[in-house]
N, C-alpha and C. Protein backbone atom coordinates (compact mmCIF):
# COMPACT_ATOMS: atom_id res chain seq x y z
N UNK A 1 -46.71 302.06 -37.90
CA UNK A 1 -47.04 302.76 -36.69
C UNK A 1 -48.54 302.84 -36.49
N UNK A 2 -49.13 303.15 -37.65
CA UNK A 2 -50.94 303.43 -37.45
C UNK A 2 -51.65 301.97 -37.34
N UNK A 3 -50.71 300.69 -37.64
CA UNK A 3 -51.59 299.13 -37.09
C UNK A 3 -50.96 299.27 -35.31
N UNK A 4 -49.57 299.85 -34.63
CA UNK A 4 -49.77 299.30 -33.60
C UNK A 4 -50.88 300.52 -32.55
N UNK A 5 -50.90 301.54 -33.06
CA UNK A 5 -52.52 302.22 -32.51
C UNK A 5 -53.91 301.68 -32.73
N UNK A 6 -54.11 301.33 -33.62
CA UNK A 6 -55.27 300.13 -33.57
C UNK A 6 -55.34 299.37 -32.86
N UNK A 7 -54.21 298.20 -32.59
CA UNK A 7 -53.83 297.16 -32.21
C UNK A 7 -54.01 297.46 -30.65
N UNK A 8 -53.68 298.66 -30.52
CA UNK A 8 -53.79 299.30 -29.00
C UNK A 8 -55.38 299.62 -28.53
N UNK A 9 -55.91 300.26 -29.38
CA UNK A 9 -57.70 300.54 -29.66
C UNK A 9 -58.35 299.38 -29.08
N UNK A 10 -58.21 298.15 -29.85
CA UNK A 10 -58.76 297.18 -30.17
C UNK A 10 -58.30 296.32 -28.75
N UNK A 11 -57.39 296.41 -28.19
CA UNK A 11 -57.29 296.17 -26.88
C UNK A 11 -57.84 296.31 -25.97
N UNK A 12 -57.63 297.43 -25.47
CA UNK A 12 -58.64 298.75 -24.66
C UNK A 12 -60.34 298.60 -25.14
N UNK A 13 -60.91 298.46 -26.25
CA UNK A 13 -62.30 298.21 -26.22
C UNK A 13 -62.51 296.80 -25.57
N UNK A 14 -61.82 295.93 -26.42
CA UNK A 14 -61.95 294.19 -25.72
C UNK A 14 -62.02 294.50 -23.99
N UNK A 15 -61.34 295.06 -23.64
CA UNK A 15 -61.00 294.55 -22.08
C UNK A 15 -62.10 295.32 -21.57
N UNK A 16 -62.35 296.81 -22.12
CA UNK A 16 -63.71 297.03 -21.18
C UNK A 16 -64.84 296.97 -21.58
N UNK A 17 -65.30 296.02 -23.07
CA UNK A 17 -66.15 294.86 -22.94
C UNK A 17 -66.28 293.85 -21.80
N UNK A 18 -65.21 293.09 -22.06
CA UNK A 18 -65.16 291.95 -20.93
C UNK A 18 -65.72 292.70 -19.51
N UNK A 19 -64.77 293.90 -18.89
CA UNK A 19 -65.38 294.32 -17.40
C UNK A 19 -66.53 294.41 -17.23
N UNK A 20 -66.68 294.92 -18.77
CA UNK A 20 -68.71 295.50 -18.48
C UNK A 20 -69.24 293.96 -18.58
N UNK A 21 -69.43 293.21 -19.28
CA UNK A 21 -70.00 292.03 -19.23
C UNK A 21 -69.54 291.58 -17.37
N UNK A 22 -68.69 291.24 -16.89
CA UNK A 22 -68.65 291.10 -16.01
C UNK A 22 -69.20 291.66 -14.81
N UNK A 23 -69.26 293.01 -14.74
CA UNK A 23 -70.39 293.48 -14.18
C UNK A 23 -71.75 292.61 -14.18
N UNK A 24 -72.05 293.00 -15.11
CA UNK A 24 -73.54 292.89 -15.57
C UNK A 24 -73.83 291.40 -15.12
N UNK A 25 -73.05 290.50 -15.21
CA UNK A 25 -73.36 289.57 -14.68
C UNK A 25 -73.07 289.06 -12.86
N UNK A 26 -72.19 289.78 -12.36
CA UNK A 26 -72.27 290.11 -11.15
C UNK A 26 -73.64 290.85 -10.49
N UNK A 27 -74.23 291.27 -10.66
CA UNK A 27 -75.35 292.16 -10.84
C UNK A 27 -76.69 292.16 -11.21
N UNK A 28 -76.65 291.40 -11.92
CA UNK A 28 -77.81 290.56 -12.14
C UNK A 28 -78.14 289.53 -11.72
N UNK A 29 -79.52 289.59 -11.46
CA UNK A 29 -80.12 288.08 -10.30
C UNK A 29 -81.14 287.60 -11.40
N UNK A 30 -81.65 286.01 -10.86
CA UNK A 30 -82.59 285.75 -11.59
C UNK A 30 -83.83 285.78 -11.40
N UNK A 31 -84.78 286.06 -12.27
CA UNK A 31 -86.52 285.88 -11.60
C UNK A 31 -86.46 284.99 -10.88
N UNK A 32 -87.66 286.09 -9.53
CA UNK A 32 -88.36 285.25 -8.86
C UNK A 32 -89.37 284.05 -9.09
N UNK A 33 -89.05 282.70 -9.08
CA UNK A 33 -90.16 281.82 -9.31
C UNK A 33 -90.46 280.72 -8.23
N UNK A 34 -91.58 280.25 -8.72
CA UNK A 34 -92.33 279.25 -7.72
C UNK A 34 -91.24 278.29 -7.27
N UNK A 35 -91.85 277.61 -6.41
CA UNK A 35 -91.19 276.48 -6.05
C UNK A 35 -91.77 275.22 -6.68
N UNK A 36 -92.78 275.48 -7.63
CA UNK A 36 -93.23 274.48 -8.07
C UNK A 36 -93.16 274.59 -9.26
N UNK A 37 -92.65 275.44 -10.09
CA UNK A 37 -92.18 275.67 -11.10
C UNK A 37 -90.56 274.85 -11.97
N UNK A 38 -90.21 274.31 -10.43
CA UNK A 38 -89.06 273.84 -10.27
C UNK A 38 -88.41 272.41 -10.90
N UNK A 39 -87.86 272.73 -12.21
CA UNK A 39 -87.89 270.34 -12.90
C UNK A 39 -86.64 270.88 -12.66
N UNK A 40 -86.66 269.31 -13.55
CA UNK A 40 -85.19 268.88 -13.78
C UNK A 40 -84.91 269.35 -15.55
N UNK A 41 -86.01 270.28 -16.09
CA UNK A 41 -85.29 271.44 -17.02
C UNK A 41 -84.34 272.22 -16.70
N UNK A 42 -84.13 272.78 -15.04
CA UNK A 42 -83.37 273.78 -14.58
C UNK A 42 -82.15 273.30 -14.35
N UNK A 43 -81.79 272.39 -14.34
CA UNK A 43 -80.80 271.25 -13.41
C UNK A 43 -79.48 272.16 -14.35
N UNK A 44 -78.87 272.70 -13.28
CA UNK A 44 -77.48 273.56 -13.41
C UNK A 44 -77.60 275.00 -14.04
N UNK A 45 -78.82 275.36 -14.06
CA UNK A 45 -79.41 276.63 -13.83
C UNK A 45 -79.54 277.41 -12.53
N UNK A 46 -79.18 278.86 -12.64
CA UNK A 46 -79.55 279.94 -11.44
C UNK A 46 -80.90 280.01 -11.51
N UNK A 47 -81.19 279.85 -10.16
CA UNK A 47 -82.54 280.25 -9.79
C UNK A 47 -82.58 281.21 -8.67
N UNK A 48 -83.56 282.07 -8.25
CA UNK A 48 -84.22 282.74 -7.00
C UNK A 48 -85.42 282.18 -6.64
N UNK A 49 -85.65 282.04 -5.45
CA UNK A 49 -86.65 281.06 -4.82
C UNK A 49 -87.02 281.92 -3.59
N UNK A 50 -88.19 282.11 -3.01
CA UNK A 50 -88.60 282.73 -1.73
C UNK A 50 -89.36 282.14 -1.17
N UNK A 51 -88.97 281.72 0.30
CA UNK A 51 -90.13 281.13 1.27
C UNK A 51 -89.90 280.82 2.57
N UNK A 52 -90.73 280.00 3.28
CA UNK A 52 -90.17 279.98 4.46
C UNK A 52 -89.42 279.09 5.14
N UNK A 53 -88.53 278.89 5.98
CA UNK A 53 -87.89 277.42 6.31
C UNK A 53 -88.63 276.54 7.18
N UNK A 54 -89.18 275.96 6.67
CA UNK A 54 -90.00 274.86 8.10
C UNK A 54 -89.05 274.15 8.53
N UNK A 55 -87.37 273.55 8.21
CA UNK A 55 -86.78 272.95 9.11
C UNK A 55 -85.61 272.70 8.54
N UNK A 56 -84.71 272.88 9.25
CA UNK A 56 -83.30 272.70 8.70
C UNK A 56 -82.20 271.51 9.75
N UNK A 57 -81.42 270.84 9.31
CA UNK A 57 -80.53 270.00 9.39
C UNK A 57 -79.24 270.34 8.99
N UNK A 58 -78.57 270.39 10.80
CA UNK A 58 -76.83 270.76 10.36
C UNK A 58 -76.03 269.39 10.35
N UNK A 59 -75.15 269.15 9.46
CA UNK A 59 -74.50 268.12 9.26
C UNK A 59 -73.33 268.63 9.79
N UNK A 60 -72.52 268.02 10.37
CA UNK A 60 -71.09 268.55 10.98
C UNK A 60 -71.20 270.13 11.35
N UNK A 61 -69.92 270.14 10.86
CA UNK A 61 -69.64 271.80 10.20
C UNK A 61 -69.68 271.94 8.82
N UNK A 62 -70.07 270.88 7.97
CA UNK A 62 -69.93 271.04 6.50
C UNK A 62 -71.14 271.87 5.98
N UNK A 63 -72.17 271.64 5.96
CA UNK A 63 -73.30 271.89 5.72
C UNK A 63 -74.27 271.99 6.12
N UNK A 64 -75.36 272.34 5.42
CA UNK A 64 -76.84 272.31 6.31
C UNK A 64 -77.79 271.93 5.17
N UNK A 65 -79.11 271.51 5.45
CA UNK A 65 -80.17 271.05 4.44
C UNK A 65 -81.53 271.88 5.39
N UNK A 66 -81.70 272.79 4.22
CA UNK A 66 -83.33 273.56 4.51
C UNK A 66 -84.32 273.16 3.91
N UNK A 67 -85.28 272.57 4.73
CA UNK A 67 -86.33 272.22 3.70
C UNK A 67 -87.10 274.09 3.55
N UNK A 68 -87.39 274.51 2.37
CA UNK A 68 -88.05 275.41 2.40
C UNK A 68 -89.43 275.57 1.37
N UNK A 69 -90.21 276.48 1.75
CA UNK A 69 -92.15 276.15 1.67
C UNK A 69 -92.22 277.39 1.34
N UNK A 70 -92.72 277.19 0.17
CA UNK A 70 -93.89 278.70 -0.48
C UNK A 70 -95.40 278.21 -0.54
N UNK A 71 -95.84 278.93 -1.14
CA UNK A 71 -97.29 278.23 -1.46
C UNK A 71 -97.86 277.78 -2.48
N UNK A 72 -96.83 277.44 -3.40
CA UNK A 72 -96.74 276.11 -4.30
C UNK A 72 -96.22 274.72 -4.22
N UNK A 73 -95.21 274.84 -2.81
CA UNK A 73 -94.19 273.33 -2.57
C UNK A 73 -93.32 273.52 -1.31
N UNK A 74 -92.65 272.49 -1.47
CA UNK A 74 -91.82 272.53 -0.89
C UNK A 74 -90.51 272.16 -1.59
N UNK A 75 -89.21 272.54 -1.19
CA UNK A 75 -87.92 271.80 -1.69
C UNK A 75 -86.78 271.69 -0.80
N UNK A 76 -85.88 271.16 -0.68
CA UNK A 76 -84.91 271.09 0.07
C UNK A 76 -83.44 271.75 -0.77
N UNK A 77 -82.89 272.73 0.56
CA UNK A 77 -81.82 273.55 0.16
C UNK A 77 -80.52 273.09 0.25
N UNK A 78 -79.49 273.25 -0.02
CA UNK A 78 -78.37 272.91 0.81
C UNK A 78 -77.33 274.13 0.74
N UNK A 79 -77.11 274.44 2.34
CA UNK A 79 -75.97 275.41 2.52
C UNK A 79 -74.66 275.51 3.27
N UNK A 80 -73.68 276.35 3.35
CA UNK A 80 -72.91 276.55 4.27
C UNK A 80 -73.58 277.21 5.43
N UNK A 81 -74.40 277.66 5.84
CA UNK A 81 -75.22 278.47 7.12
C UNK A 81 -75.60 277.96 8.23
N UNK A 82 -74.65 277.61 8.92
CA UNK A 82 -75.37 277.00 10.22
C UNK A 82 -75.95 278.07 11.29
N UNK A 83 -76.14 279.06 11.06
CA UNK A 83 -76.94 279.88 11.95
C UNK A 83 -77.97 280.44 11.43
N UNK A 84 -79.31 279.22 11.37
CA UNK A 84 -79.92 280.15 10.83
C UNK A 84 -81.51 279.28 11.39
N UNK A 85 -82.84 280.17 11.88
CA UNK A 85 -83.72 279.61 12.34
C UNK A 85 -85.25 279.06 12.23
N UNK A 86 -85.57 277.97 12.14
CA UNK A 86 -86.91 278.30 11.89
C UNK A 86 -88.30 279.04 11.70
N UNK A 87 -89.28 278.83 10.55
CA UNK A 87 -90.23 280.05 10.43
C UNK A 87 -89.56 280.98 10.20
N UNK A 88 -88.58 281.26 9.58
CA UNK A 88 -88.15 282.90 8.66
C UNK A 88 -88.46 282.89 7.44
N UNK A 89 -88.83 283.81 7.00
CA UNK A 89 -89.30 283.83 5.65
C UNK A 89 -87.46 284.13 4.81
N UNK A 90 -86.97 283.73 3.74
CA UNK A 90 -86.01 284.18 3.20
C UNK A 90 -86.03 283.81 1.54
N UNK A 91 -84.85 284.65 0.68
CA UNK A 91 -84.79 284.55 -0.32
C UNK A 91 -82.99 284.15 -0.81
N UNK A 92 -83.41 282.98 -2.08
CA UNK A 92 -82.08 282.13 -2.09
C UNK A 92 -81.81 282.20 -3.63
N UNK A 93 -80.85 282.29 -3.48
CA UNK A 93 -80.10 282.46 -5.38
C UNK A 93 -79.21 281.22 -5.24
N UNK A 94 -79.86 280.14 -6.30
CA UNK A 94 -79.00 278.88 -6.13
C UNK A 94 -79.19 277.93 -7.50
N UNK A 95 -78.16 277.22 -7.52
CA UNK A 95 -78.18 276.16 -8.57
C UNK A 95 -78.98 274.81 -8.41
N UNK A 96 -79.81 274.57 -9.17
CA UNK A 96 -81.05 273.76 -9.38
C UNK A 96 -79.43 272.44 -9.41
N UNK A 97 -80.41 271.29 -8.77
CA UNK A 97 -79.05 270.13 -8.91
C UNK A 97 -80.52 269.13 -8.34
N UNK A 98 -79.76 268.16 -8.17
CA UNK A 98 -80.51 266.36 -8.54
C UNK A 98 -79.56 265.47 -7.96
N UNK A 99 -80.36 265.01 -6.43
CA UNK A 99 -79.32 264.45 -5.90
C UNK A 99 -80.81 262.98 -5.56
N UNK A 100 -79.54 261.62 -5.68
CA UNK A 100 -80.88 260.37 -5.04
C UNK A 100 -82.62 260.79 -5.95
N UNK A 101 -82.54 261.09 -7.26
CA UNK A 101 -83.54 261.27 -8.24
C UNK A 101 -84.44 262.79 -7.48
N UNK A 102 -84.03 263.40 -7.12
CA UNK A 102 -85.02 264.37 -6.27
C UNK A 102 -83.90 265.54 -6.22
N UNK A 103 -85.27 266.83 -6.70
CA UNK A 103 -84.72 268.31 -7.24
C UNK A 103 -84.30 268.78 -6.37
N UNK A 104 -83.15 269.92 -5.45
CA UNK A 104 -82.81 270.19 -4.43
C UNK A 104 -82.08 271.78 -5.48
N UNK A 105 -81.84 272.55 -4.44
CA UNK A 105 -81.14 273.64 -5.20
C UNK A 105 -79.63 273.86 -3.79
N UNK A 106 -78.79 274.44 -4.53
CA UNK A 106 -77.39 274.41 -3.60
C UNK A 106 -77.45 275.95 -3.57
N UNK A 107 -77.43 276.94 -2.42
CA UNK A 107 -77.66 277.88 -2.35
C UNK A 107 -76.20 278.52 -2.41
N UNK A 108 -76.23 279.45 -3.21
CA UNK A 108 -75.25 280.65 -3.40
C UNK A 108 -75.00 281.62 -2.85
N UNK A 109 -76.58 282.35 -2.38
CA UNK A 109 -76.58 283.36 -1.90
C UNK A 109 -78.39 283.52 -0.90
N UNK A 110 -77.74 283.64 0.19
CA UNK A 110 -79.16 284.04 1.16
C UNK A 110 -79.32 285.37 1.80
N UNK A 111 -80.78 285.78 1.51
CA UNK A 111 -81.17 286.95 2.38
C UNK A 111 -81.90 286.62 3.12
């Protein structure tokens, strides 16, 4: 009887380990960094990136490509957002990726 109360313990801690880890990673963002800070070290890494859009390209309804400019570079984004306008300053949480030998990040999340 006193292993299946453990057995029960040891349950109940595991699982709200896991939630809390899950949190925490819901919840957490990554440093802000340059845009020129940006290789192909990061390639399938989260990044946060801030700057402005000098010009974007809607493809169908599939996607869109932002080129976006800080004052270290430039890089090109790619999103689901087709409403969205030139000269705004914004901030992007996205996966560093490598498309045609050239760094691009796939955006996750925009403010």
């Amino acid at each position: 009887m006193e292993s299946y109360g453990l057995l029960k313990i040891s349950l109940i801690i595991s699982l709200l380990g896991s939630l809390i880890l899950l949190l925490i990673m819901n919840f957490q963002e990554p440093k802000l960094m340059k845009i020129s800070d940006i290789n192909s070290d990061l390639i399938n890494k989260q990044i946060k990136v801030s700057g402005k859009i000098i010009s974007y390209r809607n493809y169908t309804n599939d996607f869109t490509i932002l080129t976006l400019e800080d004052d270290s570079g430039k890089i090109d984004a790619i999103c689901n957002c087709p409403n969205l306008q030139k000269n705004i300053n914004v901030t992007i949480i996205g996966r560093v990726d490598e498309y045609n030998k050239e760094i691009q990040i796939n955006i996750n999340k925009i403010k």
